[in-house]
N, C-alpha and C. Protein backbone atom coordinates (compact mmCIF):
# COMPACT_ATOMS: atom_id res chain seq x y z
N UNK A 1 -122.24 -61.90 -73.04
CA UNK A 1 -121.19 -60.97 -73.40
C UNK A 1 -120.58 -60.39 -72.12
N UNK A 2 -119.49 -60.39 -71.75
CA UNK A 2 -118.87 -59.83 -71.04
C UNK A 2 -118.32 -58.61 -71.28
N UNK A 3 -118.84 -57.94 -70.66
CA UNK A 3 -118.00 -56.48 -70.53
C UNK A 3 -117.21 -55.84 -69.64
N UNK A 4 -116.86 -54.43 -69.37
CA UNK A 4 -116.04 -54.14 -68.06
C UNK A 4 -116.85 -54.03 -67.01
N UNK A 5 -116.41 -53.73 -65.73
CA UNK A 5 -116.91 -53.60 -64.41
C UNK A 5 -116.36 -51.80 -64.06
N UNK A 6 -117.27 -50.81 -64.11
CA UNK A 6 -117.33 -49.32 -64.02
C UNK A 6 -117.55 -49.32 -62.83
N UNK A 7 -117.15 -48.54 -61.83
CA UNK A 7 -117.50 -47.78 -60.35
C UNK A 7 -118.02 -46.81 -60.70
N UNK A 8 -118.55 -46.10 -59.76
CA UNK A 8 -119.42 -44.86 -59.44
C UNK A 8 -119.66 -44.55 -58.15
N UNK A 9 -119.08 -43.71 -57.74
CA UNK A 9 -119.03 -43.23 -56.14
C UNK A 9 -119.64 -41.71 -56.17
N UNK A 10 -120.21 -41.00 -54.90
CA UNK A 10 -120.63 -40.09 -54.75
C UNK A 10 -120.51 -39.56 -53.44
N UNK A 11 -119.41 -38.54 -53.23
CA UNK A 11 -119.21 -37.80 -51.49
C UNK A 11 -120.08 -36.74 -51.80
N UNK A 12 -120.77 -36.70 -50.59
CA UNK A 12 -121.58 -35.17 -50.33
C UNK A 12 -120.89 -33.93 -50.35
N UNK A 13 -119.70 -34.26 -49.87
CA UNK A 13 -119.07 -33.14 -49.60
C UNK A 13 -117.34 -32.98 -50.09
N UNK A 14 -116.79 -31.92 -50.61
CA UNK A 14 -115.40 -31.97 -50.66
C UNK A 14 -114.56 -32.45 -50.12
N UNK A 15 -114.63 -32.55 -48.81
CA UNK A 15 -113.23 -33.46 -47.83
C UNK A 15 -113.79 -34.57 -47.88
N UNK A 16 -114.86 -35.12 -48.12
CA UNK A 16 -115.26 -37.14 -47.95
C UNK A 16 -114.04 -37.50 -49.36
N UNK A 17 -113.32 -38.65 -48.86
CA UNK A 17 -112.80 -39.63 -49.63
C UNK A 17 -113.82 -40.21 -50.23
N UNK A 18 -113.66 -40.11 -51.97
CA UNK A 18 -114.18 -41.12 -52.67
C UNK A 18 -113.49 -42.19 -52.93
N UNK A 19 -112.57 -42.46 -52.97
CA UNK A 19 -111.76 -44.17 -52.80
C UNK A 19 -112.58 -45.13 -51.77
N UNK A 20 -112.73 -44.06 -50.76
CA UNK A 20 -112.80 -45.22 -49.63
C UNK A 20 -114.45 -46.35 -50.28
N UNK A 21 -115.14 -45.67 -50.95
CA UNK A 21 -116.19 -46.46 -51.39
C UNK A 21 -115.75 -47.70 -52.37
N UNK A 22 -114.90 -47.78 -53.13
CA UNK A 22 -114.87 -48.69 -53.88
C UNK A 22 -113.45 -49.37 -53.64
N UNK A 23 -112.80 -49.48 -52.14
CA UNK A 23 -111.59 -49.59 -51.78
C UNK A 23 -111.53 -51.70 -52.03
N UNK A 24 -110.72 -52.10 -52.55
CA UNK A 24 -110.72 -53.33 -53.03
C UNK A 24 -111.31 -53.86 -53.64
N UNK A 25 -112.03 -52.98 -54.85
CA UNK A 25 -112.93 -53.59 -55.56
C UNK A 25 -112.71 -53.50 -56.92
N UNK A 26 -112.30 -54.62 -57.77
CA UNK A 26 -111.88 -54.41 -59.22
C UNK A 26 -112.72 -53.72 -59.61
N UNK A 27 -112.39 -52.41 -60.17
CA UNK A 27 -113.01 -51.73 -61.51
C UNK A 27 -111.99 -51.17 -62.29
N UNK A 28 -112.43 -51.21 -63.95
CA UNK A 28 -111.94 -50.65 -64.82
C UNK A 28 -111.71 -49.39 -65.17
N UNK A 29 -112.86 -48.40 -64.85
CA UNK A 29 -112.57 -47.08 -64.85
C UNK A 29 -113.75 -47.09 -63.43
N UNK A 30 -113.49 -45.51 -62.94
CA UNK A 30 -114.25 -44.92 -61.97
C UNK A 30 -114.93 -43.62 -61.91
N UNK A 31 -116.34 -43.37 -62.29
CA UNK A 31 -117.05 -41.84 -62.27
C UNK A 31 -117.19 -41.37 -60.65
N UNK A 32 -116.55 -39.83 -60.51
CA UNK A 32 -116.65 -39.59 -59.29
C UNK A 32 -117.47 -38.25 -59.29
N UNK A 33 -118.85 -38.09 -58.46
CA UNK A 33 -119.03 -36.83 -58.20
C UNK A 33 -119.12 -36.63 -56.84
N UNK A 34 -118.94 -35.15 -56.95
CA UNK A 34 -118.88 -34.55 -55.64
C UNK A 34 -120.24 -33.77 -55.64
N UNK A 35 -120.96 -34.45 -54.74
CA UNK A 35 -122.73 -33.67 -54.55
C UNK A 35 -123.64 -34.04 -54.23
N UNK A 36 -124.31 -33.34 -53.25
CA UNK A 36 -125.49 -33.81 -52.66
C UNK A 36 -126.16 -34.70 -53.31
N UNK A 37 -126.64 -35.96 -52.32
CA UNK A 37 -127.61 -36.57 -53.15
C UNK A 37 -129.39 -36.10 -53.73
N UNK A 38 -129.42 -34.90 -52.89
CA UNK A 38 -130.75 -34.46 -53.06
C UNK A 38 -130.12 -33.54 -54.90
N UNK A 39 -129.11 -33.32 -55.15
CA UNK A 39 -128.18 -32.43 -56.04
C UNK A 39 -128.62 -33.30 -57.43
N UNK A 40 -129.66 -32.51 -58.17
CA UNK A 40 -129.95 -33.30 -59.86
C UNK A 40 -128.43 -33.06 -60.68
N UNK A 41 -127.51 -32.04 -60.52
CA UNK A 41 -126.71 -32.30 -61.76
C UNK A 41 -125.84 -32.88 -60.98
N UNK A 42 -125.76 -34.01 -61.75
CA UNK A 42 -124.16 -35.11 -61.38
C UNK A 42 -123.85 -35.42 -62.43
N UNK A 43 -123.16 -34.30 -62.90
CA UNK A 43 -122.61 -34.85 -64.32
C UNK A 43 -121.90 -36.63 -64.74
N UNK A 44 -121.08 -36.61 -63.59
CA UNK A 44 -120.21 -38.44 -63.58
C UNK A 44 -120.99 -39.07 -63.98
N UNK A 45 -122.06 -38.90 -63.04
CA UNK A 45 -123.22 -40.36 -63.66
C UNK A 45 -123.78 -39.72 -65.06
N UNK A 46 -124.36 -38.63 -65.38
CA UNK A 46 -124.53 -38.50 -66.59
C UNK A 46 -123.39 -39.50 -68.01
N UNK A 47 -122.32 -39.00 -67.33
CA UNK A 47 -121.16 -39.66 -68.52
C UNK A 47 -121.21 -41.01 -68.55
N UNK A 48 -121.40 -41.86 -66.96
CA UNK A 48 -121.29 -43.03 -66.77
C UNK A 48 -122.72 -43.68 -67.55
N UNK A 49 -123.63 -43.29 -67.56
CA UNK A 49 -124.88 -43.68 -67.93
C UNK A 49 -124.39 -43.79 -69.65
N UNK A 50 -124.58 -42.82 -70.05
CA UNK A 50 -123.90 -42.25 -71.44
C UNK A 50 -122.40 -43.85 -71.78
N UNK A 51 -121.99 -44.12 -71.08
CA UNK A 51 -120.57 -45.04 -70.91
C UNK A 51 -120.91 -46.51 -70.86
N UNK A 52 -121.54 -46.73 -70.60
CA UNK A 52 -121.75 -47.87 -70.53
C UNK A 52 -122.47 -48.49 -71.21
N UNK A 53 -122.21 -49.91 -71.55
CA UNK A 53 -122.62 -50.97 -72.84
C UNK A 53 -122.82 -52.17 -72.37
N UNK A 54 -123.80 -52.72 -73.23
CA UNK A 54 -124.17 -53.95 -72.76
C UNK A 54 -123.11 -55.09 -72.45
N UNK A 55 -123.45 -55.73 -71.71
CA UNK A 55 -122.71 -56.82 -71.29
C UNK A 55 -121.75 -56.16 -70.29
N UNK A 56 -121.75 -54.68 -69.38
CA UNK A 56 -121.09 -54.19 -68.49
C UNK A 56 -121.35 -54.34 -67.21
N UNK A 57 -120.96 -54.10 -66.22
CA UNK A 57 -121.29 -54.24 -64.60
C UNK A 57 -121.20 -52.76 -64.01
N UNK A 58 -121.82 -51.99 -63.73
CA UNK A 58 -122.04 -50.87 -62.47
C UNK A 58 -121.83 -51.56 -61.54
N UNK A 59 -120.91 -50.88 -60.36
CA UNK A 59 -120.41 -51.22 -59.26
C UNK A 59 -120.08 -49.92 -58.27
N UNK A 60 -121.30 -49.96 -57.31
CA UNK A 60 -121.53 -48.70 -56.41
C UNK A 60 -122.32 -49.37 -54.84
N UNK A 61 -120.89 -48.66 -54.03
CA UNK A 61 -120.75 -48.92 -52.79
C UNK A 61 -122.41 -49.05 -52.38
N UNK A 62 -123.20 -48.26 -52.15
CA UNK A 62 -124.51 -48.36 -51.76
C UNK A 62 -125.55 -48.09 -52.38
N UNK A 63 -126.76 -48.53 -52.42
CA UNK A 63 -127.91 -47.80 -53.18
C UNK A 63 -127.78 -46.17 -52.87
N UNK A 64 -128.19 -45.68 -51.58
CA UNK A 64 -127.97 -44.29 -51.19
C UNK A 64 -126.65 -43.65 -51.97
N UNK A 65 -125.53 -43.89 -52.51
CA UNK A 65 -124.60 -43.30 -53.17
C UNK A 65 -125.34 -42.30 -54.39
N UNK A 66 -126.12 -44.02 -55.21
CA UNK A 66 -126.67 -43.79 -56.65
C UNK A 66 -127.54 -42.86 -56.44
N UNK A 67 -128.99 -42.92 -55.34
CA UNK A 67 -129.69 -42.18 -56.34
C UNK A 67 -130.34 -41.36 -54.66
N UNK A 68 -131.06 -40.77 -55.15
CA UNK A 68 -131.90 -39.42 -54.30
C UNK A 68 -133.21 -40.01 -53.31
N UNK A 69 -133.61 -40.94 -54.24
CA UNK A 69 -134.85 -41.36 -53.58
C UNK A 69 -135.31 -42.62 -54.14
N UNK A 70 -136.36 -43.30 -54.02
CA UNK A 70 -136.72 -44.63 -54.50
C UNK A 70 -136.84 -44.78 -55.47
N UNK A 71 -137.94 -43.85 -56.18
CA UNK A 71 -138.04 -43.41 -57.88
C UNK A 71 -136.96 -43.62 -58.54
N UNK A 72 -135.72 -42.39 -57.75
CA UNK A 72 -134.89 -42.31 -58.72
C UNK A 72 -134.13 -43.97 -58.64
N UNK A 73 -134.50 -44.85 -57.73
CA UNK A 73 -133.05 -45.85 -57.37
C UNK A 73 -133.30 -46.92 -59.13
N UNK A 74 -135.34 -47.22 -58.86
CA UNK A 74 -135.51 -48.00 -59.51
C UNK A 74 -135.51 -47.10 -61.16
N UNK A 75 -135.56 -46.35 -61.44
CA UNK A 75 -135.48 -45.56 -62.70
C UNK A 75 -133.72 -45.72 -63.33
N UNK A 76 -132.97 -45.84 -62.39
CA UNK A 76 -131.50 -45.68 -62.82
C UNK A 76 -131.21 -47.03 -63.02
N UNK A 77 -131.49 -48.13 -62.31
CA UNK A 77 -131.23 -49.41 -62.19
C UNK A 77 -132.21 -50.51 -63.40
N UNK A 78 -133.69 -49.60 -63.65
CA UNK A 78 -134.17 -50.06 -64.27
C UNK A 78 -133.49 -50.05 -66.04
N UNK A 79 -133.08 -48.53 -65.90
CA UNK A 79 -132.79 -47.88 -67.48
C UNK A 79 -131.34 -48.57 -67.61
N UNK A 80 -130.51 -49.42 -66.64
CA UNK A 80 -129.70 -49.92 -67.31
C UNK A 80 -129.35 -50.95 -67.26
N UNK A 81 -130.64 -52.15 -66.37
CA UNK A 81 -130.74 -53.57 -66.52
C UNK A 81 -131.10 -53.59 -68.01
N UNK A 82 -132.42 -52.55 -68.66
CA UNK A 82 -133.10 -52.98 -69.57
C UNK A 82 -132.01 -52.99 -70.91
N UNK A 83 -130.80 -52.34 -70.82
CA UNK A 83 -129.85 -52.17 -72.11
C UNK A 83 -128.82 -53.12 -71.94
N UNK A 84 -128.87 -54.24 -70.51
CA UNK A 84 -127.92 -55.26 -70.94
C UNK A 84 -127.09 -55.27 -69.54
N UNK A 85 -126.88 -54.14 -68.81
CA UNK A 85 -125.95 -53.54 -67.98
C UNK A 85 -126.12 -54.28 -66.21
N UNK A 86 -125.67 -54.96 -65.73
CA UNK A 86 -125.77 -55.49 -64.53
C UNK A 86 -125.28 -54.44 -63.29
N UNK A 87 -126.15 -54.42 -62.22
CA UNK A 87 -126.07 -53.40 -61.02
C UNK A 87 -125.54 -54.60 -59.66
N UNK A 88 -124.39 -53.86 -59.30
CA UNK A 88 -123.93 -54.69 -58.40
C UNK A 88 -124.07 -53.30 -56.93
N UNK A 89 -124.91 -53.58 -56.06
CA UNK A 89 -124.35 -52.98 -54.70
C UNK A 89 -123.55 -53.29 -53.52
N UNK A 90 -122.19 -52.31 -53.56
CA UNK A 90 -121.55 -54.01 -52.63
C UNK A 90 -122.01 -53.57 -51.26
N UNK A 91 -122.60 -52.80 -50.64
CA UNK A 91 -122.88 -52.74 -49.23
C UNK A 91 -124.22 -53.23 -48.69
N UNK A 92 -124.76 -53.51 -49.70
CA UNK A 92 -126.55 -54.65 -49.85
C UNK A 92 -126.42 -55.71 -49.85
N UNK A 93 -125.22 -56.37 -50.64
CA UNK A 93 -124.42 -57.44 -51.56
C UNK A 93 -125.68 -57.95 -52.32
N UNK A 94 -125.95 -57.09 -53.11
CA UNK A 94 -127.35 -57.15 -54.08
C UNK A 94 -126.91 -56.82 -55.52
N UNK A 95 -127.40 -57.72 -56.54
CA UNK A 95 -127.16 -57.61 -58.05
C UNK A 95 -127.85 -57.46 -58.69
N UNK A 96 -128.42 -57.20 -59.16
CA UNK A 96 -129.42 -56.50 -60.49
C UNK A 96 -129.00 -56.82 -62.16
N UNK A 97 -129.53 -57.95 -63.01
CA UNK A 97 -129.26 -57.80 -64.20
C UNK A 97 -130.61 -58.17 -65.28
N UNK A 98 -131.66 -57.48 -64.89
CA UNK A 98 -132.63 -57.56 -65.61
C UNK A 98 -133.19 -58.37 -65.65
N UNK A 99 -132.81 -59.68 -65.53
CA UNK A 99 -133.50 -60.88 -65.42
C UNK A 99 -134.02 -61.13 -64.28
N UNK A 100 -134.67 -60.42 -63.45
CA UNK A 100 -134.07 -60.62 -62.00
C UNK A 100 -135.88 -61.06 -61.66
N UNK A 101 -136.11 -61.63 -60.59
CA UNK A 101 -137.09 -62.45 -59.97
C UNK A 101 -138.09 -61.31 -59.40
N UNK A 102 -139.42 -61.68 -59.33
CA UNK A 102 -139.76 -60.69 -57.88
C UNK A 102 -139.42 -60.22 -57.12
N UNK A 103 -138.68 -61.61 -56.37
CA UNK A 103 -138.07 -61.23 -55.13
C UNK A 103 -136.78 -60.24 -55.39
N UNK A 104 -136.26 -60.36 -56.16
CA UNK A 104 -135.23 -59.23 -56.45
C UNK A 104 -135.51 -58.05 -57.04
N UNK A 105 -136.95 -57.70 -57.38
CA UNK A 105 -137.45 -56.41 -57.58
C UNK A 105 -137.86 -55.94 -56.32
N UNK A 106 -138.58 -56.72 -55.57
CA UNK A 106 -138.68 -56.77 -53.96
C UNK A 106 -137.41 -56.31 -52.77
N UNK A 107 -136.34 -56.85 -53.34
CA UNK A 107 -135.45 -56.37 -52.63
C UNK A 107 -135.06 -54.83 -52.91
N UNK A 108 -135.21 -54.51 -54.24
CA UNK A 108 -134.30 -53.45 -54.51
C UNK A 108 -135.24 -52.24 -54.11
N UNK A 109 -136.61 -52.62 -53.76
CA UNK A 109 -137.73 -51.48 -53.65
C UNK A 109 -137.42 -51.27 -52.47
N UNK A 110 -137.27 -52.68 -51.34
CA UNK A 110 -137.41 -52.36 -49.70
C UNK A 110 -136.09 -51.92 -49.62
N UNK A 111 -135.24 -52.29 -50.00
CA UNK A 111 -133.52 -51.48 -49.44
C UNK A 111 -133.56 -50.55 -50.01
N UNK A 112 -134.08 -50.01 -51.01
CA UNK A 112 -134.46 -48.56 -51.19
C UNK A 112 -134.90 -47.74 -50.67
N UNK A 113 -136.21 -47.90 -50.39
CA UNK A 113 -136.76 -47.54 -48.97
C UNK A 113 -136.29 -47.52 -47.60
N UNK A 114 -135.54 -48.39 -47.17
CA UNK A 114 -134.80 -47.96 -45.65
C UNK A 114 -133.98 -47.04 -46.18
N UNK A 115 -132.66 -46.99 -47.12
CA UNK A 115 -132.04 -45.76 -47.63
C UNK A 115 -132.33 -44.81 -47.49
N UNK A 116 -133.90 -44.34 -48.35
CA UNK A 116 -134.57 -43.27 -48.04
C UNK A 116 -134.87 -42.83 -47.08
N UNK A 117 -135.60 -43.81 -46.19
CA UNK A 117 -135.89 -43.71 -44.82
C UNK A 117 -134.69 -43.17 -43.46
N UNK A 118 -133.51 -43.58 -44.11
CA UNK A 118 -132.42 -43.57 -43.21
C UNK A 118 -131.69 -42.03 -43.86
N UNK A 119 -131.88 -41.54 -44.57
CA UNK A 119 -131.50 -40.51 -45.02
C UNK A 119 -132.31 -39.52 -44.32
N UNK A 120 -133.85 -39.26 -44.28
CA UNK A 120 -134.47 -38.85 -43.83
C UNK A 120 -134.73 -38.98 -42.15
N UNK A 121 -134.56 -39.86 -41.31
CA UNK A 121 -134.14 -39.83 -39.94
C UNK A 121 -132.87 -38.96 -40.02
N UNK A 122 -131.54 -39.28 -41.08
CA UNK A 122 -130.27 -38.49 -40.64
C UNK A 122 -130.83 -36.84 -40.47
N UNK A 123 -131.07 -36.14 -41.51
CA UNK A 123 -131.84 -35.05 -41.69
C UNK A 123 -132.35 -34.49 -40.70
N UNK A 124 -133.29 -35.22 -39.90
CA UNK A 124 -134.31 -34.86 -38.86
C UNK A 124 -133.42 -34.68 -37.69
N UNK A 125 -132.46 -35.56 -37.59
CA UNK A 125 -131.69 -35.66 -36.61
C UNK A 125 -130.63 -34.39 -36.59
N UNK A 126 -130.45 -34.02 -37.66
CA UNK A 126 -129.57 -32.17 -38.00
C UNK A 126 -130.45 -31.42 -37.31
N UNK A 127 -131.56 -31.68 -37.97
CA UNK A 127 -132.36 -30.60 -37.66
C UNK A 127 -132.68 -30.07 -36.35
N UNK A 128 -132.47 -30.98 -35.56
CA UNK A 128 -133.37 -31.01 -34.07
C UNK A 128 -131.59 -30.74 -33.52
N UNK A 129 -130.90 -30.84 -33.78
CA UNK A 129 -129.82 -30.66 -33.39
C UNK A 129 -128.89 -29.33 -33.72
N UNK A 130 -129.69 -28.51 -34.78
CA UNK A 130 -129.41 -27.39 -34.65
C UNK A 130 -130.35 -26.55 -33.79
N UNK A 131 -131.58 -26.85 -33.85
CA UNK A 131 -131.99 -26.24 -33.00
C UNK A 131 -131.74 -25.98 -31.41
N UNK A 132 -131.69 -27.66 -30.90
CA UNK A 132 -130.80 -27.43 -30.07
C UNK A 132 -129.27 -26.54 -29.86
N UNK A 133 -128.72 -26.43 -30.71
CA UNK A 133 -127.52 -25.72 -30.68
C UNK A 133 -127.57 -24.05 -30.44
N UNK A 134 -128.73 -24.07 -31.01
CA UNK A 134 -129.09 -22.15 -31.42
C UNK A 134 -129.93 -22.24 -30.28
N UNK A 135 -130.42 -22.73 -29.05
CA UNK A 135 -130.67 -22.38 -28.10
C UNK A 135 -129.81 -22.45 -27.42
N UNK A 136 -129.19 -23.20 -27.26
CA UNK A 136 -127.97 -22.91 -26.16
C UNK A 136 -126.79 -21.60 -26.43
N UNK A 137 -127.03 -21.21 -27.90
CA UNK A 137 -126.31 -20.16 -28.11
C UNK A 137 -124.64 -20.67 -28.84
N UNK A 138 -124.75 -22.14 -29.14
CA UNK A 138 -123.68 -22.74 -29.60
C UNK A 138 -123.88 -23.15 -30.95
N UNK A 139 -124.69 -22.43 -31.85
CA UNK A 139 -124.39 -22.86 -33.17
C UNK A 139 -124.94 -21.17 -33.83
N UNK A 140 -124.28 -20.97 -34.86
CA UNK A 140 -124.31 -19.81 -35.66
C UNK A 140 -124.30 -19.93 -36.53
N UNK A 141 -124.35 -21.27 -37.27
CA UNK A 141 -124.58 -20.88 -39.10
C UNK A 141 -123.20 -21.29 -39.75
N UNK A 142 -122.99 -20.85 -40.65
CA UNK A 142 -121.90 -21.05 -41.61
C UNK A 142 -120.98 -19.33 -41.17
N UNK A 143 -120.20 -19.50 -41.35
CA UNK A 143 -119.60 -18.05 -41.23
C UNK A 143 -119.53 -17.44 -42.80
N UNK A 144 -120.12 -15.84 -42.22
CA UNK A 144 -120.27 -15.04 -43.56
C UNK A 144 -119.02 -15.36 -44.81
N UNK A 145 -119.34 -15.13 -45.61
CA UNK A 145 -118.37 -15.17 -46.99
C UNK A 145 -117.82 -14.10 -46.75
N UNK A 146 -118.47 -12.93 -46.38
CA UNK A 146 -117.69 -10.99 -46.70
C UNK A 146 -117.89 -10.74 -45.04
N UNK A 147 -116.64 -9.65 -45.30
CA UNK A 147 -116.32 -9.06 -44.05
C UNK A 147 -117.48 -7.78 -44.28
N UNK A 148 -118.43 -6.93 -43.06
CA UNK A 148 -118.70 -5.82 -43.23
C UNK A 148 -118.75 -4.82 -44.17
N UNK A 149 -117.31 -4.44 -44.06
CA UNK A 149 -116.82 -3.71 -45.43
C UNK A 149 -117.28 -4.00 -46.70
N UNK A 150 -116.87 -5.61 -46.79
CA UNK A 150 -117.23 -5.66 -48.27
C UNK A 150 -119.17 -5.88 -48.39
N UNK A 151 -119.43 -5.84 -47.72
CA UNK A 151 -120.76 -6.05 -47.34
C UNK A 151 -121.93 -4.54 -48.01
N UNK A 152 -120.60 -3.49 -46.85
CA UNK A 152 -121.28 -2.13 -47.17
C UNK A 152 -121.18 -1.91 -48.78
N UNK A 153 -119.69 -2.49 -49.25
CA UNK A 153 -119.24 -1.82 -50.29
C UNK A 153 -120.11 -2.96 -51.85
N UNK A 154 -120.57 -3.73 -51.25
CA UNK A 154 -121.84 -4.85 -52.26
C UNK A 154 -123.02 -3.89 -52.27
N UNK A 155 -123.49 -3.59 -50.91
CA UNK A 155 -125.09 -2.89 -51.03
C UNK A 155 -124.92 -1.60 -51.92
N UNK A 156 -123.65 -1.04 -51.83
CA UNK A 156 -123.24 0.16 -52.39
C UNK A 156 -123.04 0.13 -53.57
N UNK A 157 -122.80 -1.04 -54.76
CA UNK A 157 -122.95 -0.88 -55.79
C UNK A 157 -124.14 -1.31 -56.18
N UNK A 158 -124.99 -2.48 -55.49
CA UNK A 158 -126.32 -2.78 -55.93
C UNK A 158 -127.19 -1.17 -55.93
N UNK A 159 -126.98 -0.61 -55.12
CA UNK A 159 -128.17 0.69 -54.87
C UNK A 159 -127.53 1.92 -55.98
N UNK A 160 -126.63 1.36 -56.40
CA UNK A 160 -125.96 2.61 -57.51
C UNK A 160 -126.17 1.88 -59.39
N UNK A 161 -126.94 0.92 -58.90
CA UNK A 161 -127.32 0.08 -59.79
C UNK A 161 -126.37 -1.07 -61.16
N UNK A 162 -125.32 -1.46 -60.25
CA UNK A 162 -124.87 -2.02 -60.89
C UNK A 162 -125.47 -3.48 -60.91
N UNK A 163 -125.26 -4.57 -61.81
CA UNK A 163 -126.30 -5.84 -61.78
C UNK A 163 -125.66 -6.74 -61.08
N UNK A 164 -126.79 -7.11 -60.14
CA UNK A 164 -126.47 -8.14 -59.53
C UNK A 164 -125.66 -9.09 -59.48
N UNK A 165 -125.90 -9.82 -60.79
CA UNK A 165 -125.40 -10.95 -60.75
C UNK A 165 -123.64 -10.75 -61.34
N UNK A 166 -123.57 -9.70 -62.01
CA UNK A 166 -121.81 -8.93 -62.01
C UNK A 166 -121.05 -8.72 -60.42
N UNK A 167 -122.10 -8.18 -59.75
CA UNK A 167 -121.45 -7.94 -58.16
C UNK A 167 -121.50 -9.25 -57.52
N UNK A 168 -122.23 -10.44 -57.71
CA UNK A 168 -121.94 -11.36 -56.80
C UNK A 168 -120.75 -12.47 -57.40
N UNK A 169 -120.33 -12.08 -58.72
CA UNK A 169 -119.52 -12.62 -59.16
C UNK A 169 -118.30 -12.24 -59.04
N UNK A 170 -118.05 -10.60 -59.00
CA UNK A 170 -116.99 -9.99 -58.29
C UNK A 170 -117.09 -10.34 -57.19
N UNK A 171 -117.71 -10.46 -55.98
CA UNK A 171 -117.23 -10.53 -54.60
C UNK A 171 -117.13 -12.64 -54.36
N UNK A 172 -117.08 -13.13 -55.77
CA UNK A 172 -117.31 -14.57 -55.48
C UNK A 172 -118.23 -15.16 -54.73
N UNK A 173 -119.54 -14.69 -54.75
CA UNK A 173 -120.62 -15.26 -53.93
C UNK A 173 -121.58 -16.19 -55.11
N UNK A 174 -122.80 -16.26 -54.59
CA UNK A 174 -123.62 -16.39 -55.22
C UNK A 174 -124.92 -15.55 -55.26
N UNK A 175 -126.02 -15.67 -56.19
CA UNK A 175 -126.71 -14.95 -56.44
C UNK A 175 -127.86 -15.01 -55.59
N UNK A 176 -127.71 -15.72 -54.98
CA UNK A 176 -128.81 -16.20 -53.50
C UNK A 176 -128.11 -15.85 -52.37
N UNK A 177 -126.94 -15.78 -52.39
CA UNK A 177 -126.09 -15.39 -50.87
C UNK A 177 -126.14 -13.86 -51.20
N UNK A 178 -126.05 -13.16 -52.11
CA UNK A 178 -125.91 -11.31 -52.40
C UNK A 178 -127.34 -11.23 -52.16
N UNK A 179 -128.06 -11.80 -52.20
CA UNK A 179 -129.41 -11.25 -52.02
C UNK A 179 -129.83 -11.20 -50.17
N UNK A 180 -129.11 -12.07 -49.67
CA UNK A 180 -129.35 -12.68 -48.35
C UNK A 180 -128.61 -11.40 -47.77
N UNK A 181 -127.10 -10.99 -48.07
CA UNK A 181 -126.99 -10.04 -47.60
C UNK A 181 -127.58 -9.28 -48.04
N UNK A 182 -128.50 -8.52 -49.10
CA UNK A 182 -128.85 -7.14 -49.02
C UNK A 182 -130.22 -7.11 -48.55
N UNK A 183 -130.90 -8.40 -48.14
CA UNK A 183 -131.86 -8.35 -47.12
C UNK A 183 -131.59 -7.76 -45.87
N UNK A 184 -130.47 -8.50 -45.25
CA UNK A 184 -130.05 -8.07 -43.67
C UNK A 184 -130.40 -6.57 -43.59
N UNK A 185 -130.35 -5.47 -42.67
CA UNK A 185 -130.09 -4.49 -42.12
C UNK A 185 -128.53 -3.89 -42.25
């Protein structure tokens, strides 16, 4: 049975182009989220999972796009070889349609694993690189959300007891960033 060919792309971040992942590549429709891959709600793929029917093709630029970690690569790939659904990666140039050999369970475990692996060097490599930065006195963080003022004028309704989570929604924060400021001094 032939079915359609679905994309699924995933930028970490708001300014990454999601086109550029599936740039010349026939698909019929395209799920796009915007979110960390360590990030459980991705709704797109929720819908796309939910979307798709047997005799279809998934078509996603890299393993690392799809999923978080190895578990998750073979759990996503597994749950939709087993309903009919073929996994195409075009940056592996690796296919997946349930029928697939050892060696192609073999593949999808070890290119999973460098993914992971290569995600986790990127990481390490932030890390050691902010530190470096905050010694030299050249890295500071994200810049605050609130100016002072509104800072004083947040602690000033938390301590007059208005609720939290009303004040961090008025000042457009979040409920982990209002807390961060009313830690500070």
């Amino acid at each position: 049975m032939q079915g359609q060919r679905i994309g699924y792309v995933r930028v970490s971040s708001f300014d990454q182009n999601p086109d550029r992942q599936l740039e010349q590549i026939d698909v019929g429709k395209v799920f796009a989220d915007k979110a960390s891959g360590k990030d459980t709600q991705r709704p797109e793929l929720e819908r796309l999972l939910a979307f798709v029917r047997e005799g279809d093709t998934v078509v996603v630029h890299s393993m690392d796009r799809l999923a978080r970690n190895l578990d998750d690569l073979r759990r996503i790939v597994q749950g939709l070889t087993q309903r009919g659904v073929r996994m195409e990666f075009v940056k592996e140039g690796l296919t997946f349609t349930g029928e697939d050999s050892p060696m192609a369970n073999l593949m999808l475990s070890v290119m999973g694993a460098f993914a992971e692996f290569e995600r986790a060097l990127i990481r390490e490599r932030q890390r050691e690189g902010i530190v470096l930065a905050k010694q030299r006195g050249a890295y500071r963080g994200r810049k605050k959300s609130l100016n002072s003022e509104q800072i004083a004028e947040l602690k000033r309704r938390v301590a007059a007891g208005d609720q939290k989570t009303s004040v961090a929604r008025d000042f457009g924060i979040s409920r982990e960033t209002l807390y961060q400021y009313l830690r500070e001094d």
